[in-house]
C-alpha atoms as a PDB file:
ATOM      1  CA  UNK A   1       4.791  -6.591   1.654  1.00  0.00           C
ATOM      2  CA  UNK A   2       7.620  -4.032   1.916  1.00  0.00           C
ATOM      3  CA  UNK A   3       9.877  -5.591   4.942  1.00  0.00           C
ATOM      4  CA  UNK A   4      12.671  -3.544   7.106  1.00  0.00           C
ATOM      5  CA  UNK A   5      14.408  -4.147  10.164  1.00  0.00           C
ATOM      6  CA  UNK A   6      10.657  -5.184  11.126  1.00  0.00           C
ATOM      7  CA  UNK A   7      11.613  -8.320  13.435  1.00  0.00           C
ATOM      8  CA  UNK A   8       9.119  -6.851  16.323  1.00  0.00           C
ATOM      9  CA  UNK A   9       5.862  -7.298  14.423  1.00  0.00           C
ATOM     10  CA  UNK A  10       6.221  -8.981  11.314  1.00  0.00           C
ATOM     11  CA  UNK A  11       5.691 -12.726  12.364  1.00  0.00           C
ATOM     12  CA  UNK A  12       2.283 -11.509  13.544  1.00  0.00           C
ATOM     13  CA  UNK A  13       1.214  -9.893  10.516  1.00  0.00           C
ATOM     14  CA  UNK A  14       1.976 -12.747   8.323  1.00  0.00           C
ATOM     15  CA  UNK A  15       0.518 -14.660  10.394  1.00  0.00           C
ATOM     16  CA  UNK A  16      -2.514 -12.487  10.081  1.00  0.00           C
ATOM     17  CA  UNK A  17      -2.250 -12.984   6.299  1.00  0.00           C
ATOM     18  CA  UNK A  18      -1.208 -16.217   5.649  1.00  0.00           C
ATOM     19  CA  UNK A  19      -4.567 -17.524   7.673  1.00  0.00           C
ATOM     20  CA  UNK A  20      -6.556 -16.054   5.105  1.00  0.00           C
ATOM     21  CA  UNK A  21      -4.878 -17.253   2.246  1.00  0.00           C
ATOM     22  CA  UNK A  22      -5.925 -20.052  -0.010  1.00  0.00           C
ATOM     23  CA  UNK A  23      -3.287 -22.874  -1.193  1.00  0.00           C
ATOM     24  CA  UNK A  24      -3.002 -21.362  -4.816  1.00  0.00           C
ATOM     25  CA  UNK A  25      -2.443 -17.433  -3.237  1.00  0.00           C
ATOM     26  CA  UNK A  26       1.132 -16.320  -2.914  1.00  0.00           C
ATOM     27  CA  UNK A  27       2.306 -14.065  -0.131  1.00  0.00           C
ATOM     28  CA  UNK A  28       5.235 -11.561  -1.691  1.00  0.00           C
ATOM     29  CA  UNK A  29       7.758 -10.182   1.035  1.00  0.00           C
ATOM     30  CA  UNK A  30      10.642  -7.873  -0.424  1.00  0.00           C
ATOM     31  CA  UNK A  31      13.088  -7.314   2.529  1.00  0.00           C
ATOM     32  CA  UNK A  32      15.194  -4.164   1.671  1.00  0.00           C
ATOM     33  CA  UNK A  33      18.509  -4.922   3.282  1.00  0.00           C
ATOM     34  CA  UNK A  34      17.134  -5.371   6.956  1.00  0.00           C
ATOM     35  CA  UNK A  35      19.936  -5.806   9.597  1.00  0.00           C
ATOM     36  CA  UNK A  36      18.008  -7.730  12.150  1.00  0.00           C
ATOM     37  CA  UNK A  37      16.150 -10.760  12.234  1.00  0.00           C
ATOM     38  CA  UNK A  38      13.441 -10.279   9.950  1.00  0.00           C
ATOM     39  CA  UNK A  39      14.567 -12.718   6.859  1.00  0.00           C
ATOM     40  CA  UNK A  40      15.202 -15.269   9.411  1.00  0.00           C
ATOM     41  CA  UNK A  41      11.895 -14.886  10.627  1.00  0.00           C
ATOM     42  CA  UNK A  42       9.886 -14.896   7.770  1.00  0.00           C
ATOM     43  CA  UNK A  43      12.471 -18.297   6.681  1.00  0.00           C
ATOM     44  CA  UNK A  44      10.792 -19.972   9.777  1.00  0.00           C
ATOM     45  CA  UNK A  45       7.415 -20.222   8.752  1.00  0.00           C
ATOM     46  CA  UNK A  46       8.535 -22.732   5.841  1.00  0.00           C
ATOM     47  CA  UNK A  47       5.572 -21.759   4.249  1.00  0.00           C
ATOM     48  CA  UNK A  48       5.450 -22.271  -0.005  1.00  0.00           C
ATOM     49  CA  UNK A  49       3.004 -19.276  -0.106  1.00  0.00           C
ATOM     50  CA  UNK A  50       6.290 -17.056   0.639  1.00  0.00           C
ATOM     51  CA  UNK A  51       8.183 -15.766  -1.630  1.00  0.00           C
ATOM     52  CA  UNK A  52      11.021 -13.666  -0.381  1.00  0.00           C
ATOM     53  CA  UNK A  53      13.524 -11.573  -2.069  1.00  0.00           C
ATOM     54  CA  UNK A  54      16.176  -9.357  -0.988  1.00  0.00           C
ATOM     55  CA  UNK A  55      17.325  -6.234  -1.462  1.00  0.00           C
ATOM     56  CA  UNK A  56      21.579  -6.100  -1.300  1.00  0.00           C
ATOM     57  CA  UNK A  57      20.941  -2.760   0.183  1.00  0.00           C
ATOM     58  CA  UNK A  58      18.498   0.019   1.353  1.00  0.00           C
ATOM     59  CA  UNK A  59      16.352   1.681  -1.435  1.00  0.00           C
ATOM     60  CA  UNK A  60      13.478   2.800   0.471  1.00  0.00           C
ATOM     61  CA  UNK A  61       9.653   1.760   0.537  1.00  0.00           C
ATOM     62  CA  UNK A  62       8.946   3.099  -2.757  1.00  0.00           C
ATOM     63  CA  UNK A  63      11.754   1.527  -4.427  1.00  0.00           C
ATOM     64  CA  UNK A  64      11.027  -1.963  -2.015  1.00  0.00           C
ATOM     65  CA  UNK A  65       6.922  -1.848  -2.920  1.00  0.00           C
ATOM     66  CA  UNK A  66       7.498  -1.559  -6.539  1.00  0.00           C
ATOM     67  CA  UNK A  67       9.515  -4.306  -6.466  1.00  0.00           C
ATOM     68  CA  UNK A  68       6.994  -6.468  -4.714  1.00  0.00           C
ATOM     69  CA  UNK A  69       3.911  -5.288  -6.956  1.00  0.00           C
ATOM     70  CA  UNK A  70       6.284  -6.432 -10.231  1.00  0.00           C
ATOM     71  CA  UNK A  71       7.123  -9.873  -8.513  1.00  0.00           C
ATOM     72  CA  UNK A  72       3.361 -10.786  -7.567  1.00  0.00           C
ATOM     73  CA  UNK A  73       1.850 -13.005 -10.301  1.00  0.00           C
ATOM     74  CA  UNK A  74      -1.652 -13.071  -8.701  1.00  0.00           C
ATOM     75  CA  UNK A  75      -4.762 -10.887 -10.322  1.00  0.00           C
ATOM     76  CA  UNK A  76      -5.562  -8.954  -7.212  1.00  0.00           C
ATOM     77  CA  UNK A  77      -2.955  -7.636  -5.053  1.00  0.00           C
ATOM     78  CA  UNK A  78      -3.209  -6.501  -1.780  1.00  0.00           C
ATOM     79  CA  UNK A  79      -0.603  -4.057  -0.236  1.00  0.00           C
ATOM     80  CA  UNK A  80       0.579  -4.908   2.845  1.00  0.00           C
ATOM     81  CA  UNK A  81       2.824  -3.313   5.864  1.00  0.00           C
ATOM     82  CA  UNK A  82       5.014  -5.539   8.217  1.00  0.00           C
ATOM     83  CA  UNK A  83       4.210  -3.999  11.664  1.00  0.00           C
ATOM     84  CA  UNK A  84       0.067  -4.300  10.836  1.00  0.00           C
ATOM     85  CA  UNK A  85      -2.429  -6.821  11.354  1.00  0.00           C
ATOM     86  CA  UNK A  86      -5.433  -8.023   9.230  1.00  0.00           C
ATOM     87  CA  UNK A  87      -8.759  -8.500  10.010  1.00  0.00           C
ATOM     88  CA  UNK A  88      -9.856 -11.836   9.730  1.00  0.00           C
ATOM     89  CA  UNK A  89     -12.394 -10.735   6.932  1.00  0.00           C
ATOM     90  CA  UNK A  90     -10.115  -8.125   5.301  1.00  0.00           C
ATOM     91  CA  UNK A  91      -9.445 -10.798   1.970  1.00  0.00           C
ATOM     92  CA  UNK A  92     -12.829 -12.396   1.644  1.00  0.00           C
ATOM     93  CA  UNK A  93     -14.727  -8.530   1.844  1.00  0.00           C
ATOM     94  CA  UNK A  94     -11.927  -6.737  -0.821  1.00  0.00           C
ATOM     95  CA  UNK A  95     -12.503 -10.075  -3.050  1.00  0.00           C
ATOM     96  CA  UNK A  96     -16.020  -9.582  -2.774  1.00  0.00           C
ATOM     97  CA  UNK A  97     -16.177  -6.127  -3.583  1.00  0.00           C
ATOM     98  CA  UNK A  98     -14.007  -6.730  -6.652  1.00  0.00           C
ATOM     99  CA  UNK A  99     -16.558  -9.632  -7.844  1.00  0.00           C
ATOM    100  CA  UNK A 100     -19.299  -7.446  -7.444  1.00  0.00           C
ATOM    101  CA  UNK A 101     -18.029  -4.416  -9.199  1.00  0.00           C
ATOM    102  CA  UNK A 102     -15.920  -5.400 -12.150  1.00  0.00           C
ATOM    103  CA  UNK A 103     -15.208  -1.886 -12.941  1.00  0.00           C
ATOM    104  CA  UNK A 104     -13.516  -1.029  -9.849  1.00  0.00           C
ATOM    105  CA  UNK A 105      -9.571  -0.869 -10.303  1.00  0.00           C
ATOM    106  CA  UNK A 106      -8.760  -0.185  -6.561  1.00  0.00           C
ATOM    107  CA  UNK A 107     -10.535  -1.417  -3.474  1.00  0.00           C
ATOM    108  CA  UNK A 108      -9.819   0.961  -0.082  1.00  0.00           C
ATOM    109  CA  UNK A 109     -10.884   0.572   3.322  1.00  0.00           C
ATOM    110  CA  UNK A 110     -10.842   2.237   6.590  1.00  0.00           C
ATOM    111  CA  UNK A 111      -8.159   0.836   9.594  1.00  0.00           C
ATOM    112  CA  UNK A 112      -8.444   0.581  12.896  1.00  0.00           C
ATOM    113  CA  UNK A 113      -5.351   2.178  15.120  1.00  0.00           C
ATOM    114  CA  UNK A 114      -3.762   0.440  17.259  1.00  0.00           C
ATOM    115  CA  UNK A 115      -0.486   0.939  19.826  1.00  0.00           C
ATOM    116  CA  UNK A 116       2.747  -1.196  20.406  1.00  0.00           C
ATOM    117  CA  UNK A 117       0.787  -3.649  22.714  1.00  0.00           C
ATOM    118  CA  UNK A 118      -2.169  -4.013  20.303  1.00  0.00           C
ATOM    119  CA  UNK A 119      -4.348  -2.078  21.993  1.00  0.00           C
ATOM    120  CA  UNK A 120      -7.253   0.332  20.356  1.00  0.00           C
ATOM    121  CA  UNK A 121      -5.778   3.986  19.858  1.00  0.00           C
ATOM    122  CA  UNK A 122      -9.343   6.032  19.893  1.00  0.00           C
ATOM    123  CA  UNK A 123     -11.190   6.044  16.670  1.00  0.00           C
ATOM    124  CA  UNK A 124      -9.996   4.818  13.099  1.00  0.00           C
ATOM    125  CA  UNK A 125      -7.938   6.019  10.496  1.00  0.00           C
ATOM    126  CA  UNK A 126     -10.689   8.092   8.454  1.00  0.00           C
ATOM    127  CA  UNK A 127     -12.963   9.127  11.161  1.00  0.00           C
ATOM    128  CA  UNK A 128      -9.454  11.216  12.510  1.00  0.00           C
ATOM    129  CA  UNK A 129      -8.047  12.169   9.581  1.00  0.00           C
ATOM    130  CA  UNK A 130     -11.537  12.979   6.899  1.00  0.00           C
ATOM    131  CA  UNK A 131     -14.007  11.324   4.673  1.00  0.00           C
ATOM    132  CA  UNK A 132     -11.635   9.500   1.997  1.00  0.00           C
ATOM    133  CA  UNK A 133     -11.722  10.966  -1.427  1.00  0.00           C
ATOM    134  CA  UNK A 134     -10.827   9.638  -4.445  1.00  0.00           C
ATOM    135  CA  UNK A 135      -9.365  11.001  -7.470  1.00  0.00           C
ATOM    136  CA  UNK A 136      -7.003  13.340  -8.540  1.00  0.00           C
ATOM    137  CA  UNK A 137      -7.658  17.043  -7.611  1.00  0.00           C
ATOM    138  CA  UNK A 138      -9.005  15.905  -4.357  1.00  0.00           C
ATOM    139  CA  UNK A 139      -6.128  14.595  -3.211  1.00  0.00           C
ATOM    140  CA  UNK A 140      -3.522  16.555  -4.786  1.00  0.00           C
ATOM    141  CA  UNK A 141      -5.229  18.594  -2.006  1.00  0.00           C
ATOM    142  CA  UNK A 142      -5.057  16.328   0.600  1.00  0.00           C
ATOM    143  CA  UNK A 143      -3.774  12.421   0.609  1.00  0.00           C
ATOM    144  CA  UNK A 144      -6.718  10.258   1.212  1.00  0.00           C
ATOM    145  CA  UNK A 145      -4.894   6.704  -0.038  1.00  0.00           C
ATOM    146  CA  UNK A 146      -2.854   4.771   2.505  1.00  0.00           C
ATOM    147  CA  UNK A 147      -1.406   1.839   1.236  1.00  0.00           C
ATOM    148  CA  UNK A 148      -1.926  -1.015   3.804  1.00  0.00           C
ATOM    149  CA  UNK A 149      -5.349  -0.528   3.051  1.00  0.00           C
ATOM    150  CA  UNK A 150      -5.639  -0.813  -0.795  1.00  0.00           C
ATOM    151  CA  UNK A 151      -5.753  -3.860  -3.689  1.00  0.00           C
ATOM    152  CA  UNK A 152      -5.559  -3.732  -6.756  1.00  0.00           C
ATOM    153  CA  UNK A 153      -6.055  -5.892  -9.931  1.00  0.00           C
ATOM    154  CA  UNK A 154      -3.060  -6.679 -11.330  1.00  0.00           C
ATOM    155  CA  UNK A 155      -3.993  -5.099 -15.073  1.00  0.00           C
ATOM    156  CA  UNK A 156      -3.359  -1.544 -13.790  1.00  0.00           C
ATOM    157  CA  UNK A 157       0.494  -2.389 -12.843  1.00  0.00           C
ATOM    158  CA  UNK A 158       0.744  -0.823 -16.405  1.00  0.00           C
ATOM    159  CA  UNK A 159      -0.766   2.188 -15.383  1.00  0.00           C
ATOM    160  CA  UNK A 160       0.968   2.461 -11.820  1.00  0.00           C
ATOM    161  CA  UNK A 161       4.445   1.675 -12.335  1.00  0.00           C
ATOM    162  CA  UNK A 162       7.288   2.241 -12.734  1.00  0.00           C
ATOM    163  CA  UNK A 163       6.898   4.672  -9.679  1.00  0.00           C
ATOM    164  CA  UNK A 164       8.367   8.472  -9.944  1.00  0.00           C
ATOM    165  CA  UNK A 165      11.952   8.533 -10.134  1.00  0.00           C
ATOM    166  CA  UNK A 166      13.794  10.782  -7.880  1.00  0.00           C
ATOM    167  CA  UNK A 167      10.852  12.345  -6.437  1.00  0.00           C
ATOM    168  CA  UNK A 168       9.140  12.741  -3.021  1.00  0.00           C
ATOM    169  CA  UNK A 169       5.485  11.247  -3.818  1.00  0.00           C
ATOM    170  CA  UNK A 170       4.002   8.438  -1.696  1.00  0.00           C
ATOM    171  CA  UNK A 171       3.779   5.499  -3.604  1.00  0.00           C
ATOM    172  CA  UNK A 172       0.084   4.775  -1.809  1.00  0.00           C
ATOM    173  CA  UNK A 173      -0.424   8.388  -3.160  1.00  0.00           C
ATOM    174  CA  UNK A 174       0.749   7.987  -7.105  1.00  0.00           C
ATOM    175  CA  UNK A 175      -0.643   4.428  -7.498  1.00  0.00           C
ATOM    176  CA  UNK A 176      -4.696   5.818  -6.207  1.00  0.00           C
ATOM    177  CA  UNK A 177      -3.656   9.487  -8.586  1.00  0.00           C
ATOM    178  CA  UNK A 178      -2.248   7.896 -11.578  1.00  0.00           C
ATOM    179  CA  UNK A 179      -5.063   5.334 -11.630  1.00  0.00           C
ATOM    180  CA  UNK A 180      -7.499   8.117 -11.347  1.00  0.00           C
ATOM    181  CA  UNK A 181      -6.000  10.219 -13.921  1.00  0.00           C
ATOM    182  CA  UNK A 182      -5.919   7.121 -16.239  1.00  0.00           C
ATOM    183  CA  UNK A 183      -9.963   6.811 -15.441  1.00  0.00           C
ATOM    184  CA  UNK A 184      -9.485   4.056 -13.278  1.00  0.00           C
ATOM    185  CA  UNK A 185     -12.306   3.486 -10.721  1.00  0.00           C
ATOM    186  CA  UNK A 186     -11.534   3.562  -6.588  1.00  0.00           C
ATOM    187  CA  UNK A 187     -14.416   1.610  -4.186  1.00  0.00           C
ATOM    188  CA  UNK A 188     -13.956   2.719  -0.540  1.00  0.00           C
ATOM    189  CA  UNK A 189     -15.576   0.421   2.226  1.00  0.00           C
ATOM    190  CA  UNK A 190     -16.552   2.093   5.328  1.00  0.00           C
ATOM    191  CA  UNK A 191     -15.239  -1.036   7.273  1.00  0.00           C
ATOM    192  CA  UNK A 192     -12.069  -1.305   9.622  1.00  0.00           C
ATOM    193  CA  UNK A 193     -10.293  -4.041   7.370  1.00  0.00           C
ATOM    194  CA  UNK A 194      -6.330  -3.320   8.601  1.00  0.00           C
ATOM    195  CA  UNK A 195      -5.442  -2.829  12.587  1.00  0.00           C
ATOM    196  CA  UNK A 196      -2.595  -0.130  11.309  1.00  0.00           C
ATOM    197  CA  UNK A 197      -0.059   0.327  13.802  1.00  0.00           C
ATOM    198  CA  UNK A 198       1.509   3.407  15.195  1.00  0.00           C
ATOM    199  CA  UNK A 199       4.910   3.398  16.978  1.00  0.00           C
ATOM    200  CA  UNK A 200       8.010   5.509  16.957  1.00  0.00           C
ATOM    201  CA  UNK A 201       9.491   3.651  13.986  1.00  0.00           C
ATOM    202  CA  UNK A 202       6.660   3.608  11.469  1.00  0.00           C
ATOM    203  CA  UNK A 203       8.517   4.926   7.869  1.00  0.00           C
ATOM    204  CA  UNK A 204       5.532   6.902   7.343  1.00  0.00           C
ATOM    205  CA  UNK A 205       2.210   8.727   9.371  1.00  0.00           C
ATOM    206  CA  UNK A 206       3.801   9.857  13.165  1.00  0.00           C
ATOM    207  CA  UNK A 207       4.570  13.401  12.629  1.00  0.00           C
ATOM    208  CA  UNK A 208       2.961  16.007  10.824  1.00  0.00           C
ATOM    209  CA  UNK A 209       5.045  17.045   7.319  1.00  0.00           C
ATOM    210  CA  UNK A 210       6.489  20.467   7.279  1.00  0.00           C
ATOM    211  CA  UNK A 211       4.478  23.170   5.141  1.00  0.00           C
ATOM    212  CA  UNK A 212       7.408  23.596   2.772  1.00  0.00           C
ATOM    213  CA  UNK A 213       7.338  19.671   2.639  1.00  0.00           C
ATOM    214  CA  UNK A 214       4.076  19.605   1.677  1.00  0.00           C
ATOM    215  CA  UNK A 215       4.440  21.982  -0.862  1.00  0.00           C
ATOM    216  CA  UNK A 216       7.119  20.434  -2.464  1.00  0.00           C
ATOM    217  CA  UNK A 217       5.621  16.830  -2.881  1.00  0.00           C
ATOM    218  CA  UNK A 218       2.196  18.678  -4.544  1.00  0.00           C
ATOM    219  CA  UNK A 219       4.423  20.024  -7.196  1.00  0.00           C
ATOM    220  CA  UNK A 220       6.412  16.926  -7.380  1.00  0.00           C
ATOM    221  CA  UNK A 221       3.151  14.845  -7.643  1.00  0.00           C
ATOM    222  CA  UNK A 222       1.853  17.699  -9.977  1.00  0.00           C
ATOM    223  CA  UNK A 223       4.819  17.385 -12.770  1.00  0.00           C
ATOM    224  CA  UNK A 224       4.937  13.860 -12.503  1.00  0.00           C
ATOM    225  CA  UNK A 225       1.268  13.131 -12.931  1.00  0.00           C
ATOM    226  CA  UNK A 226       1.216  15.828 -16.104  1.00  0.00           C
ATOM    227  CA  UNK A 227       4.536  13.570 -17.396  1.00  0.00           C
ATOM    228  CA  UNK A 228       1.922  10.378 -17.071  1.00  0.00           C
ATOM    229  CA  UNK A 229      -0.483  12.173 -19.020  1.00  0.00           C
ATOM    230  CA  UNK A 230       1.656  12.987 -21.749  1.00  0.00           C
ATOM    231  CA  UNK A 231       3.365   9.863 -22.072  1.00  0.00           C
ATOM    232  CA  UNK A 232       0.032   8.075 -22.214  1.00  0.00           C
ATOM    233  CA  UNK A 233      -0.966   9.672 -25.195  1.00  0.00           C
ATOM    234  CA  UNK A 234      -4.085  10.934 -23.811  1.00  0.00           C
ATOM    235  CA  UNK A 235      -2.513  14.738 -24.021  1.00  0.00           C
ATOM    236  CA  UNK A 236      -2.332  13.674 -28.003  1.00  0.00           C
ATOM    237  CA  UNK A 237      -5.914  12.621 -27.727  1.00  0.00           C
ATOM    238  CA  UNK A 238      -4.924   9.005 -28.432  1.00  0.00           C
END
């Protein structure tokens, strides 16, 4: 979990988590220099699952994320927003899926929106925004990852990371790309798994990007996915 200034919602959501959680699973929370109350909160649940680490100052989700994903020490890891909530199943179906198709590399699901209060915001995630796609050309197209919705076993974190340096690609975005380009597998499941919340401060999803935006994060995801390619060796034919 990438955490910031998220004192509002985030006792809920680990709450949400931590219920589904066996004694032996770990729940990572890098905090990236929050100003509020949201280390003291997450302190409070004197929980051993929680491991939190802090970020002297801001670097950003990307930068907060990556950290997290190279702290976890678990086999599958499951991404995970402060201001969400999990469905109770959410842990036991992605673990499932993963048992049942050991080629799969990254498990998605649909979400559920929901408002400030909790309350249903008309229907989910992919039903408003388009059938979910993987791979690469489809969504150097159009995005069809979102983070608080994917796992991932913890052998691709060679593949993934480190994230693009300097660049405006959404790490939800590179991780489901780069994985694809590397022939990694993606499994969607047509379920609501993640009650993803929208509110004026969300870091990402509440308004539209600007064309020339757009534009510039497709070239930027472009170059550095053609970088990845070379650098693997598979542009050698290694």
């Amino acid at each position: 979990m990438a955490a910031y200034n998220g004192e509002r919602y985030i006792a809920a959501q680990i709450k949400s988590i931590l219920d589904q959680l066996s004694e032996s699973d770990e729940l990572v929370i890098v905090d990236d220099g929050s100003t509020d109350d949201t280390c003291a909160i997450i302190e409070r649940f004197h929980d051993a699952r929680i491991r939190l680490h802090r970020h002297e100052c801001n670097l950003g989700v990307a930068h907060t994320f990556e950290d997290a994903i190279r702290a976890a020490s678990g086999q599958i890891l499951f991404l995970a927003d402060q201001d969400d909530l999990w469905a109770a199943n959410k842990v036991s179906t992605v673990l499932r899926a993963f048992q049942l198709f050991p080629d799969v590399d990254i498990v998605a699901s649909d979400a559920a929106l929901i408002d400030e209060g909790d309350a249903p915001i008309g229907s989910s995630y992919y039903a408003q925004r388009g059938k979910f796609r993987p791979g690469v050309v489809a969504n150097v197209l159009r995005c069809s990852y979102l983070g608080c919705t994917m796992a991932f076993r913890s052998g691709i974190r060679a593949r993934i990371l480190p994230f693009p340096n300097g660049v405006d690609v959404f790490h939800d975005l590179w991780i489901g790309a780069s994985n694809a380009l590397a022939g990694g597998k993606t499994l969607y499941i047509d379920r609501t798994l993640v009650l993803y919340r929208r509110h004026e401060s969300n870091a990402t999803g509440n308004k539209r990007l600007t064309l020339a935006r757009q534009i510039r994060m497709r070239w930027e995801l472009c170059r550095s996915l053609a970088g990845f390619w070379v650098h693997s060796g598979r542009f050698r034919g290694k």
